[in-house]
Protein backbone atom coordinates (compact mmCIF):
# COMPACT_ATOMS: atom_id res chain seq x y z
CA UNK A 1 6.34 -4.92 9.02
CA UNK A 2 8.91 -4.99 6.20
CA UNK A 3 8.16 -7.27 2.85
CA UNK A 4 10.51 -9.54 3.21
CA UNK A 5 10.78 -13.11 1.44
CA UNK A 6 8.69 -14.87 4.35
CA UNK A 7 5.63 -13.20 3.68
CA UNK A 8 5.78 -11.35 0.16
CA UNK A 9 3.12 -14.24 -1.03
CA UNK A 10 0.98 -13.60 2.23
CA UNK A 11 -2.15 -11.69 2.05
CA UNK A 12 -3.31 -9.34 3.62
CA UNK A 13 -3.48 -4.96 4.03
CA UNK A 14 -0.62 -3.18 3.64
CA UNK A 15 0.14 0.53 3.53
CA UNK A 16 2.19 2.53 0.71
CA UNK A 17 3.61 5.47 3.30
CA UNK A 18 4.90 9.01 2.03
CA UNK A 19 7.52 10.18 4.93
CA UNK A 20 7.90 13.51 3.18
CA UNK A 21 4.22 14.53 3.94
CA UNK A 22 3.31 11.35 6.22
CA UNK A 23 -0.01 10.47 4.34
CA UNK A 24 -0.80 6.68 3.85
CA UNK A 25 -2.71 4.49 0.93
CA UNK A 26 -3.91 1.30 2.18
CA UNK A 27 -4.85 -1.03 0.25
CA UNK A 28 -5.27 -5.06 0.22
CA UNK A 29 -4.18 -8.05 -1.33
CA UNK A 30 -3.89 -11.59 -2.00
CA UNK A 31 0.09 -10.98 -2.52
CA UNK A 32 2.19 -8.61 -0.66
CA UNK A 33 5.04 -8.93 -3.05
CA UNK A 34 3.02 -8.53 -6.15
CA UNK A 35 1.13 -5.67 -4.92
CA UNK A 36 3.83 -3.81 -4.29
CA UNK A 37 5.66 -4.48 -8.02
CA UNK A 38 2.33 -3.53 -9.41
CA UNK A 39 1.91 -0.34 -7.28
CA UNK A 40 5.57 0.52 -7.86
CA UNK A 41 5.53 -0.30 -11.65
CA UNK A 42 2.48 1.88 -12.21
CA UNK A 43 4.03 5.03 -10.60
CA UNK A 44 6.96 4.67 -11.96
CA UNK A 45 5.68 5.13 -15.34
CA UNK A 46 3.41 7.79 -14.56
CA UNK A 47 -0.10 5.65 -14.55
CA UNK A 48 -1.30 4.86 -11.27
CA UNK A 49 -5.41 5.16 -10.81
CA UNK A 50 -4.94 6.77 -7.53
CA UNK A 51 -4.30 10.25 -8.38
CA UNK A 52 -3.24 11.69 -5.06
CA UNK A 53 -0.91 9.09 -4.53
CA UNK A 54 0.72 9.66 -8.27
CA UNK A 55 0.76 13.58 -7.75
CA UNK A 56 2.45 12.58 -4.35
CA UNK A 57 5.06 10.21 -6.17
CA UNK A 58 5.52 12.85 -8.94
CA UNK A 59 6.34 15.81 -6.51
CA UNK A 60 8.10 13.67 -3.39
CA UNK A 61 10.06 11.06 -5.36
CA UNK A 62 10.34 7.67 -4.98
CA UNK A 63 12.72 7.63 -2.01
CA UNK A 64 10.39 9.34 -0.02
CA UNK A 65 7.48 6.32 0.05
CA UNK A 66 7.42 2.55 1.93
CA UNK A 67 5.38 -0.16 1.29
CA UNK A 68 4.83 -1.81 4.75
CA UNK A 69 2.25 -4.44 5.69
CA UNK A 70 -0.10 -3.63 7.98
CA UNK A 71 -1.55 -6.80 9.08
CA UNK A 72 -1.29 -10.35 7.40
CA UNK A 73 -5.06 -12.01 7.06
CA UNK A 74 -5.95 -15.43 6.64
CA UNK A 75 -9.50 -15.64 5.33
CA UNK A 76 -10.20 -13.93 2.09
CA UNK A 77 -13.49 -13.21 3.27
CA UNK A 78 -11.73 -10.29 6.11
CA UNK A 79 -9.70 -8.29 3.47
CA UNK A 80 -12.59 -5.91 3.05
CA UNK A 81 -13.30 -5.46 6.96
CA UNK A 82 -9.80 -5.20 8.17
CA UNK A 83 -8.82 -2.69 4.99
CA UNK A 84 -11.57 -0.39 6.05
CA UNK A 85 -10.37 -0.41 9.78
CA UNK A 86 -7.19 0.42 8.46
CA UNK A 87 -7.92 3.44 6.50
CA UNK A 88 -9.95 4.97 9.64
CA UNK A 89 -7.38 4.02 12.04
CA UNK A 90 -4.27 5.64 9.72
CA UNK A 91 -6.55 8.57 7.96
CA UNK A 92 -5.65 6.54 4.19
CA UNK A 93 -6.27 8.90 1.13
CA UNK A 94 -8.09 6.25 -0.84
CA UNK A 95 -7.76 3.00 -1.31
């Protein structure tokens, strides 16, 4: 599912994809849209804490990756559960 203006204050897991190499981070969040500006921001400039995912961003380009949410959760109290199904389900490098 695309973030679109509908649901970029949901929360939920989503999944930052790299079609050059077709690896997945998932991660979660209690804001699609600022998750994504946060993620985006950080690799832009080089700084992201996930290092697989920067070396990806670094070698790929930005072009090459998607944020797309994976599944939009109500309760606060299912982000963990559902993010850990996620990553076994897709094969995630890290979280």
């Amino acid at each position: 599912m695309q973030l679109t203006e509908q649901n970029q204050y949901e929360q939920g897991i989503y999944a930052i994809f790299n079609s050059a190499t077709s690896d997945f981070y998932v991660g979660q969040t209690n804001c699609f849209g600022r998750r994504k500006q946060e993620h985006w921001n950080d690799l832009r400039n080089g700084t992201h804490v996930n290092e697989a995912l920067q070396t990806a961003w670094n070698k790929y380009g930005e072009e090459r990756f998607v944020f797309t949410i994976l599944e939009i959760v109500k309760y606060d109290s299912q982000l963990p559960l559902k993010e850990h199904y996620w990553i076994d389900r897709l094969g995630s490098y890290n979280s």
